[in-house]
Protein backbone atom coordinates (compact mmCIF):
# COMPACT_ATOMS: atom_id res chain seq x y z
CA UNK A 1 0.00 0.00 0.00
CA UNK A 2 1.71 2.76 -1.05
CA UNK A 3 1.20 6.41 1.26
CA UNK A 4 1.51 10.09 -0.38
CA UNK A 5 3.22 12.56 1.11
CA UNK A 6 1.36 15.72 2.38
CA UNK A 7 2.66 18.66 0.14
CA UNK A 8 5.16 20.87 2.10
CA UNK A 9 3.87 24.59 2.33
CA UNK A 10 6.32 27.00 1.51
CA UNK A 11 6.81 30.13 3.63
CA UNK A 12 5.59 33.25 2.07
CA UNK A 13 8.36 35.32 1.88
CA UNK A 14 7.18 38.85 1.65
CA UNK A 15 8.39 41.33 -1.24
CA UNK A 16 10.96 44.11 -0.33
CA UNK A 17 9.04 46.57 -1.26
CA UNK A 18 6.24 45.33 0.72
CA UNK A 19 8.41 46.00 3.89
CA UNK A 20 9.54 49.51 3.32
CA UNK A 21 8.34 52.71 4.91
CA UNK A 22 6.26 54.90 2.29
CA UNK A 23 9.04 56.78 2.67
CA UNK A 24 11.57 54.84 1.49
CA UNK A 25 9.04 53.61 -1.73
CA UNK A 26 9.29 57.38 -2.54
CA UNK A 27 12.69 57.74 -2.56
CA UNK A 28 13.69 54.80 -4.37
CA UNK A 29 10.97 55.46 -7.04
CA UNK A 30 12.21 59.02 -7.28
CA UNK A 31 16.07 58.07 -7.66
CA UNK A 32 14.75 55.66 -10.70
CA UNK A 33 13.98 59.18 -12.37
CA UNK A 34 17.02 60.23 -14.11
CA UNK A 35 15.55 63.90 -15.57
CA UNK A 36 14.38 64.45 -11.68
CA UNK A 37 17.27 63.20 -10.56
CA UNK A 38 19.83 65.51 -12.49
CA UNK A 39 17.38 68.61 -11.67
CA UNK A 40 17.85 67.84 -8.23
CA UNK A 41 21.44 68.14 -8.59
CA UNK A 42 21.43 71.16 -10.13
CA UNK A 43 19.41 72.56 -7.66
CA UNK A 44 22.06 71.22 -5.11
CA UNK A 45 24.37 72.70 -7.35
CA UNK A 46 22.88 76.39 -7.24
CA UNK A 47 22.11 76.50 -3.97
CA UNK A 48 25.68 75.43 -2.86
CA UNK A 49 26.75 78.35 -5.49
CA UNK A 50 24.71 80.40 -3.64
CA UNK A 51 25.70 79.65 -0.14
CA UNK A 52 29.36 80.02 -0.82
CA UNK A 53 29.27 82.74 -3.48
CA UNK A 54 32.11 84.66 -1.97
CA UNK A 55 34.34 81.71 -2.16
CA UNK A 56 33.26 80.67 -5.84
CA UNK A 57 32.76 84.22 -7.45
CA UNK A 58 36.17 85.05 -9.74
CA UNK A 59 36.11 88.71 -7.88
CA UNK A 60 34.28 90.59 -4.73
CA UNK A 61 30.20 91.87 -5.71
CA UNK A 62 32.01 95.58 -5.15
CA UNK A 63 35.11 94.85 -7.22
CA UNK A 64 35.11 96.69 -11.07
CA UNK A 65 37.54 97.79 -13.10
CA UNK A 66 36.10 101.06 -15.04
CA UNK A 67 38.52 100.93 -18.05
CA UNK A 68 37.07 97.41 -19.00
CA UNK A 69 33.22 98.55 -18.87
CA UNK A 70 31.54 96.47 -21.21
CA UNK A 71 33.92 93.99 -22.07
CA UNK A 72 32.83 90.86 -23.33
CA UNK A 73 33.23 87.21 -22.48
CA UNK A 74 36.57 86.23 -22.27
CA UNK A 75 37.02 83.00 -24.20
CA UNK A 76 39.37 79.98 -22.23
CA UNK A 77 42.41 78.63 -23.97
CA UNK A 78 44.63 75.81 -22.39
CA UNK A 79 48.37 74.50 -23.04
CA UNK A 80 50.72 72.59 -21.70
CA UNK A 81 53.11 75.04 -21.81
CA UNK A 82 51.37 78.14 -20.37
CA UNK A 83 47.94 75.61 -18.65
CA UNK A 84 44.31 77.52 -18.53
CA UNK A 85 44.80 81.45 -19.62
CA UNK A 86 42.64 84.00 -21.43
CA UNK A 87 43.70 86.31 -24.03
CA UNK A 88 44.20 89.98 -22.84
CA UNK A 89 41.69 92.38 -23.83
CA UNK A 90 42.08 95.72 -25.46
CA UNK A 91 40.02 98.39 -25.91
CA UNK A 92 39.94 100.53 -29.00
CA UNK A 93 37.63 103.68 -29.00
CA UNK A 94 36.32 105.36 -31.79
CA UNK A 95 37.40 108.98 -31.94
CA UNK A 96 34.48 109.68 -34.22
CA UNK A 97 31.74 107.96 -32.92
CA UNK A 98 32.84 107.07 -29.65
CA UNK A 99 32.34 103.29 -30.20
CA UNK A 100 33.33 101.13 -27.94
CA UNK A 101 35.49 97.90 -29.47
CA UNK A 102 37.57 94.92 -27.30
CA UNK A 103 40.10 92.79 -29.60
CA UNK A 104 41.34 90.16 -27.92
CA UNK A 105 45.23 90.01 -27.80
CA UNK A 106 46.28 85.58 -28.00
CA UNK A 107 50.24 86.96 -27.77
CA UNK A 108 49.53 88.64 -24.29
CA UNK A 109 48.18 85.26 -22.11
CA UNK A 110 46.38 85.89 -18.49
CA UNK A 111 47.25 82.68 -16.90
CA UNK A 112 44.34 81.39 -14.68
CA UNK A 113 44.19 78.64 -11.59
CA UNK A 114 41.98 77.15 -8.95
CA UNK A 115 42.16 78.22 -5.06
CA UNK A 116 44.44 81.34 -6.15
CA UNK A 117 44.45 84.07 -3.82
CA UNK A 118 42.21 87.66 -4.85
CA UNK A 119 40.78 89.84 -3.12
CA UNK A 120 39.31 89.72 0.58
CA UNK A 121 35.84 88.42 1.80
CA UNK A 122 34.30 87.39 4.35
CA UNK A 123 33.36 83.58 3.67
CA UNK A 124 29.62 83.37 5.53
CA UNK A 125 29.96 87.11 6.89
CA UNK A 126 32.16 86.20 9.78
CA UNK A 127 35.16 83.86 8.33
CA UNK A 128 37.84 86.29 6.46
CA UNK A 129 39.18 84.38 3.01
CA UNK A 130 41.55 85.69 -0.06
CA UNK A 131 41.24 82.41 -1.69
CA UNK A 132 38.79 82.08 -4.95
CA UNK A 133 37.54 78.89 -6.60
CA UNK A 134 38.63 80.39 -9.71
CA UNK A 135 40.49 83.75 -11.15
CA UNK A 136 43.64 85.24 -12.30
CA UNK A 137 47.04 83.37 -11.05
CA UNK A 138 48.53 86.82 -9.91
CA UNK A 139 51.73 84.96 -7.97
CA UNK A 140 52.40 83.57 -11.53
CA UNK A 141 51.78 87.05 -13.76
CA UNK A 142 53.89 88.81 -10.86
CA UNK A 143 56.51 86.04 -11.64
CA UNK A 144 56.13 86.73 -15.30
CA UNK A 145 56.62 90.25 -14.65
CA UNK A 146 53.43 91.73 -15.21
CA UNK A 147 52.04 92.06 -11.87
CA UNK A 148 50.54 95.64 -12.73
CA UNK A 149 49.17 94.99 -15.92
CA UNK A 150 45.98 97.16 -16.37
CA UNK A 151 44.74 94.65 -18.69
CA UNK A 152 44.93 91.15 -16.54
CA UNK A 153 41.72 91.04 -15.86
CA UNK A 154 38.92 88.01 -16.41
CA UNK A 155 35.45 88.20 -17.65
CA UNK A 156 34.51 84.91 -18.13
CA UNK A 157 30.75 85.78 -18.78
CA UNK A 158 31.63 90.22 -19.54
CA UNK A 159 31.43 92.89 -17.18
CA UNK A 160 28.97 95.39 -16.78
CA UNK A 161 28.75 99.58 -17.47
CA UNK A 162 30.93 99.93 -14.20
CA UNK A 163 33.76 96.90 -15.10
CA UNK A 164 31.89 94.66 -12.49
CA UNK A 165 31.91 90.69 -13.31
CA UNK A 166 28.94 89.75 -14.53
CA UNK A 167 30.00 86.02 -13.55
CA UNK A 168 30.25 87.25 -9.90
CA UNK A 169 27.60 89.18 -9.59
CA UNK A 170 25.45 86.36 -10.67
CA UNK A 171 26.48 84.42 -7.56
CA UNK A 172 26.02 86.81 -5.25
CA UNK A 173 22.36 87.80 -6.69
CA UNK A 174 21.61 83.85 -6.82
CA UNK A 175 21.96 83.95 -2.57
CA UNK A 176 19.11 86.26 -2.33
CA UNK A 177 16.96 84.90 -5.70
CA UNK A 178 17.17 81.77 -4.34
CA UNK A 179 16.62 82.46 -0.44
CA UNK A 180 13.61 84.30 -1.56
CA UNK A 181 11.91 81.32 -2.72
CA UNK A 182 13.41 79.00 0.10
CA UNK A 183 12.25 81.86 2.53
CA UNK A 184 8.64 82.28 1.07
CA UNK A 185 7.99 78.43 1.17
CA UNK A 186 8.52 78.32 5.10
CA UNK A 187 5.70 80.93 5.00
CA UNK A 188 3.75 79.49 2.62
CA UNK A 189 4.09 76.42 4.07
CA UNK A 190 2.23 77.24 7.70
CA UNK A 191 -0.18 79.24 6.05
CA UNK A 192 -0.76 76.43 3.77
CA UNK A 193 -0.82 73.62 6.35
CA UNK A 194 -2.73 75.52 9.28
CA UNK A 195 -5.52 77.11 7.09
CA UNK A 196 -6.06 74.11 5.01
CA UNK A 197 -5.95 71.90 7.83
CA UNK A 198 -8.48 73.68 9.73
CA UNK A 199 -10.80 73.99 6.61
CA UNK A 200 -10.88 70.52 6.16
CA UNK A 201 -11.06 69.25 9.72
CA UNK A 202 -13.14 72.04 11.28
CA UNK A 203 -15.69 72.55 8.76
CA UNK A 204 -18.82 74.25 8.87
CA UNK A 205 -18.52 77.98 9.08
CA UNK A 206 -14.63 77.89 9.62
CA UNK A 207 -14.19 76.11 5.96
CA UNK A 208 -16.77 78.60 4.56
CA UNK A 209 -14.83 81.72 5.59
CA UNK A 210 -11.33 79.98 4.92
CA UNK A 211 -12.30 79.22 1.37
CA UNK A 212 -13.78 82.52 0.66
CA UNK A 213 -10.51 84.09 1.68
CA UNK A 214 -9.02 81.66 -0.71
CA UNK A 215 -11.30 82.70 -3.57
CA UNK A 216 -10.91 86.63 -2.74
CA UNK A 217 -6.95 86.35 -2.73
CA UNK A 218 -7.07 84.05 -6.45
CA UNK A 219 -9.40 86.33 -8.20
CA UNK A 220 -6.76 89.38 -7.46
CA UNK A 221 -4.60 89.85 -10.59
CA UNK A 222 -1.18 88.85 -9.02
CA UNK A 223 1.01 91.09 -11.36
CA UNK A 224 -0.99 94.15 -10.45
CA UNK A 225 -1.10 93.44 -6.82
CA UNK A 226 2.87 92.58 -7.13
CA UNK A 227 3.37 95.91 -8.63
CA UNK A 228 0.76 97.94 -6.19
CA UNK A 229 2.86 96.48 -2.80
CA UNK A 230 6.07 97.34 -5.08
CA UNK A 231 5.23 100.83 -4.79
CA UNK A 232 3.95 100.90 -1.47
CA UNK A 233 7.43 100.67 0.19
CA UNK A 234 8.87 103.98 1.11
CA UNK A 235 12.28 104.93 -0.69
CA UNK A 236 14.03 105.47 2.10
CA UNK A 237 13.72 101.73 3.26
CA UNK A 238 17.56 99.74 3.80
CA UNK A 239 17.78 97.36 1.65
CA UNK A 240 17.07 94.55 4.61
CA UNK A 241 13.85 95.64 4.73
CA UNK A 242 12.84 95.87 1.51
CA UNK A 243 13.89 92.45 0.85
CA UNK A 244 11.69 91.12 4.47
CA UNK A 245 8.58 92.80 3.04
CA UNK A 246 8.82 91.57 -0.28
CA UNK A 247 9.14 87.71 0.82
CA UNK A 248 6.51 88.49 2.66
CA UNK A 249 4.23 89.91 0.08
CA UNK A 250 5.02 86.97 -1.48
CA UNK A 251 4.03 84.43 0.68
CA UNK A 252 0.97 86.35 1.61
CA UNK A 253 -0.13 85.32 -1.77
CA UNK A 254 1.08 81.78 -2.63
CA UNK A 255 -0.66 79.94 0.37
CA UNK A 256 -3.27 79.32 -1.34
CA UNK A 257 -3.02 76.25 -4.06
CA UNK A 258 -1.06 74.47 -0.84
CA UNK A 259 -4.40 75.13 1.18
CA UNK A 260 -6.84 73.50 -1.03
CA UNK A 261 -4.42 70.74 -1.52
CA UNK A 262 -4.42 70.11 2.67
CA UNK A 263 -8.41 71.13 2.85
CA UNK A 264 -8.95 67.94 -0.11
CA UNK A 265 -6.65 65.28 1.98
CA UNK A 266 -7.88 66.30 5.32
CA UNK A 267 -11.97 65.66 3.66
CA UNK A 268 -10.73 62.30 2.85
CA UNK A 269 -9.00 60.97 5.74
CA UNK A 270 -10.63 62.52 8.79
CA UNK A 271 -13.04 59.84 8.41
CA UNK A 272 -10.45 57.06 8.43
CA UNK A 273 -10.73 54.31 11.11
CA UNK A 274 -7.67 55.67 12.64
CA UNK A 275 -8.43 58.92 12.90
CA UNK A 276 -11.70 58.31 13.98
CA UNK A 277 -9.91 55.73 16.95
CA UNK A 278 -7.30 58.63 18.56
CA UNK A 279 -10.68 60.65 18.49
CA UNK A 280 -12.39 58.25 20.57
CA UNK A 281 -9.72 57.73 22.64
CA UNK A 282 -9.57 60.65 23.83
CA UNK A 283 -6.55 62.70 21.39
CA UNK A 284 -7.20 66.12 20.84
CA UNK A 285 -8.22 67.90 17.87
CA UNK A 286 -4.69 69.31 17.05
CA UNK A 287 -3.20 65.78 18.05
CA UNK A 288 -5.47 64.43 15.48
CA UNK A 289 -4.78 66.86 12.80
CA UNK A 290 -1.08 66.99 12.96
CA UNK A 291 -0.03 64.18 14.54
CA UNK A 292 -2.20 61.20 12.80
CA UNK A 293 -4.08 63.01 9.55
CA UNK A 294 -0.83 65.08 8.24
CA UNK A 295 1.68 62.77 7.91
CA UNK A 296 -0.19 60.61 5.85
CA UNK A 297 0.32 63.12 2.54
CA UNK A 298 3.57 64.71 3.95
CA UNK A 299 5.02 63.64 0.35
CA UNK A 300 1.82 65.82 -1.67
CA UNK A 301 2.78 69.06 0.37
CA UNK A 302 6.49 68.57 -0.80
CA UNK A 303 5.31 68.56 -3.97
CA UNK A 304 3.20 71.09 -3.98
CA UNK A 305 5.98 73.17 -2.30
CA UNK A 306 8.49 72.60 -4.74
CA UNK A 307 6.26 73.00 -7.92
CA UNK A 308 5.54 76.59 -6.02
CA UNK A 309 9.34 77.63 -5.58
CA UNK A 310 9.57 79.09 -9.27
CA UNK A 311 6.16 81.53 -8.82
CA UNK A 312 8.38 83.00 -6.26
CA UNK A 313 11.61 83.53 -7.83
CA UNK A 314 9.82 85.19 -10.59
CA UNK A 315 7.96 87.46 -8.56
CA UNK A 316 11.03 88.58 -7.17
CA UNK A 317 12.54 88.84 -10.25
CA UNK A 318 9.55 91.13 -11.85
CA UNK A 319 9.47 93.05 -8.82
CA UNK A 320 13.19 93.83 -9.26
CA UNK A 321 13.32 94.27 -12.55
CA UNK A 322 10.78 97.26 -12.48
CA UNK A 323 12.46 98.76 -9.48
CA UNK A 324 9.81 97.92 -7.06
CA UNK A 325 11.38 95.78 -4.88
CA UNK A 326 15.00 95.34 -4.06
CA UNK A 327 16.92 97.90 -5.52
CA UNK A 328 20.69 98.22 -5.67
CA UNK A 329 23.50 98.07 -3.10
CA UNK A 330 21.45 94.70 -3.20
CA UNK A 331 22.89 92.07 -5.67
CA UNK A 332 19.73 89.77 -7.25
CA UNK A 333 19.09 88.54 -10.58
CA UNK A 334 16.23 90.85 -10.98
CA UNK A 335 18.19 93.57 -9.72
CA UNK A 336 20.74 92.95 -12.48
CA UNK A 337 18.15 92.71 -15.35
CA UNK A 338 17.50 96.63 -14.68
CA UNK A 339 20.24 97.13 -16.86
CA UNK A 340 18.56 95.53 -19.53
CA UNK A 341 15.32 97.66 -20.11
CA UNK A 342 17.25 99.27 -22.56
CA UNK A 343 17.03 97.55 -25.90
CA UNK A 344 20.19 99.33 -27.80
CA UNK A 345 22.02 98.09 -24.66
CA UNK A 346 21.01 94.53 -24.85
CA UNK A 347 21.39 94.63 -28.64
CA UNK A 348 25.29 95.70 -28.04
CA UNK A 349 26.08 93.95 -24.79
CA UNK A 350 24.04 90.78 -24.71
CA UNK A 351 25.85 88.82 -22.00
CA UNK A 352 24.48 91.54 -19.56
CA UNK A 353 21.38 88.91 -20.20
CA UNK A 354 23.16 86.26 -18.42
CA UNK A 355 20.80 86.57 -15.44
CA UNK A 356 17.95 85.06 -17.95
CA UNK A 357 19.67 81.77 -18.38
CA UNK A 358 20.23 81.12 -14.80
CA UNK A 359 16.61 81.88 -13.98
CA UNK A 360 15.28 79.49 -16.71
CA UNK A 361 17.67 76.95 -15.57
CA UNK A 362 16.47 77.12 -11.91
CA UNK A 363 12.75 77.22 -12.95
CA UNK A 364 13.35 74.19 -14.94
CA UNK A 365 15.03 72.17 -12.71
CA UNK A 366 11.99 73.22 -10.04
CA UNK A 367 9.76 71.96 -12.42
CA UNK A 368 11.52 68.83 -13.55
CA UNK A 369 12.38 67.64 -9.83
CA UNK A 370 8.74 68.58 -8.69
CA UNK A 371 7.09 66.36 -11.38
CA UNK A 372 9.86 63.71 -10.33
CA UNK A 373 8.62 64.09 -6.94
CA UNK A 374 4.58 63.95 -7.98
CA UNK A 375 5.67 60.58 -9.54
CA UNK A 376 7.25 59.39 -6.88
CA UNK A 377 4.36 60.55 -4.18
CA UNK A 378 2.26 57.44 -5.44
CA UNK A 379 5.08 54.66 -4.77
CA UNK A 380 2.07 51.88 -5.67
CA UNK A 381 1.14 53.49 -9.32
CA UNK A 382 3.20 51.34 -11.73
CA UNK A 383 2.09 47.82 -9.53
């Protein structure tokens, strides 16, 4: 008589991905998105530009050189025998129509390094530096004896009507640009994430007069109103508080998109068995709100955040550019662009554009990293 053997279960062994936090499903899915991914590390780029712009600007934001106003990008050149140099420039005016001309000189060589010493800064505001990521090699053009040659000078991207780097000047405006955004999204963001919160959660008349607010501040035209607070601040304002009030305007206005966002989650999970359970056990309204309800969507506000930073760089930027909101000694992109409202000036000197490029790259990789982010939000979508 012969006996069969019971099949052998086999243990179910559970998926990886089954196991992970949401949080870690969103990161991996996100790191799987190579566009996202390289926006994110030019974002990481920038903002490191920003941080240390005294350390990685060629020259000082007050350094110029009058003689070399309007000069234009200095191409690079490398050798082995003299390494990375630029060409002298020289500047030829017309005696007739007082045109302006640079012809770059190949026999007369600027020679160029990394880390050389320049002029003094204050790394941070409070750590005094010489050294520069990049600029002229002056130990090795005093060697060559030409330490006081009016003409070693290096415009990688041109300099402006004053003989100011353009290159340099872009770093330092890129710490306040960028703050400005960084700076208005912490505002935004507890605007945002109270208001919305309590709309959805409270209900009744507190949602009513939350999302009539919300309506009143989207039907203002935001250009107009931009323009209107622009003028509003007194002349005589520093320059601190200019730039306080106008992240502030700022934020007063983009809370709202991250509101309605919060108000729809909050509808659909305050309902949840969970949050129903800390109710009943006794949590409190703002236990239940922030501590149980909120994190369950942290990811959407992060996206929501991010896909928000560009709104408020170009604010800024608009503000600037019209002389409504920071004005000079500050150093911004928007402040820069002033010198662009003049269309001969931009038709003879179009690196003083520069500014442009770096704002469409920054908006772009916003806009790339935030839709990298939306993907990612959903780690279950592609199953």
């Amino acid at each position: 008589m012969s006996t069969t053997a019971a099949p052998v279960e086999k243990p179910v062994v559970a998926r990886a991905e089954s196991v992970r936090s949401p949080w870690e499903l969103t990161v991996r899915r996100f790191a799987r998105h190579k566009l996202g991914m390289a926006s994110f590390f030019m974002l990481g780029v920038l903002y490191l530009m920003a941080a240390a712009c005294e350390f990685f600007a060629p020259t000082t934001r007050e350094w110029s050189n009058l003689p070399h106003s309007y000069c234009p990008p200095q191409p690079l050149h490398w050798n082995f025998a003299d390494g990375l140099h630029v060409g002298a420039m020289r500047r030829f005016d017309n005696p007739v129509t007082f045109a302006r001309t640079y012809v770059e000189d190949r026999s007369v060589k600027i020679p160029l390094g990394f880390f050389v010493h320049g002029e003094p800064y204050d790394l941070f505001g409070f750590i005094p530096m010489d050294r520069h990521f990049l600029g002229v090699n002056r130990e090795r053009l005093a060697a060559l004896g030409r330490a006081d040659d009016p003409d070693a000078v290096f415009y990688l991207l041109g300099a402006d009507k004053y003989g100011r780097d353009v290159l340099s000047r872009l770093m330092y405006g890129a710490r306040i640009s960028l703050s400005v955004g960084l700076i208005s999204i912490v505002v935004t963001f507890i605007l945002g994430v109270v208001l919305g919160g309590i709309s959805g959660y409270a209900g009744g008349r507190w949602d009513n007069l939350i999302q009539r607010l919300i309506e009143v501040i989207n039907a203002l035209p935001q250009l107009p109103l931009w323009l209107a607070l622009g003028a509003v601040f007194p002349a005589d304002w520093s320059p601190l508080a200019v730039y306080f009030c106008v992240t502030v305007a700022l934020s007063l206005f983009g809370w709202t998109s991250l509101a309605r966002v919060v108000r729809g989650k909050i509808l659909s999970l305050r309902e949840e068995d969970y949050a129903v359970a800390a109710r009943l056990l006794g949590a409190s309204h703002s236990r239940v709100l922030f501590r149980h309800l909120m994190p369950g969507f942290t990811s959407h506000i992060i996206v929501t955040l991010t896909l928000s930073v560009p709104g408020m760089i170009l604010g800024e930027t608009v503000l600037s550019f019209l002389g409504l909101g920071l004005r000079p000694p500050i150093v911004s992109w928007g402040v820069m662009l002033q010198d662009c409202q003049n269309l001969q000036t931009v038709g003879h000197y179009p690196w003083l554009l520069a500014p442009v490029l770096f704002i469409i790259l920054t908006i772009l990789s916003f806009n790339f990293s935030g839709d990298a982010m939306r993907d990612a939000a959903d780690p279950y979508s592609d199953r």
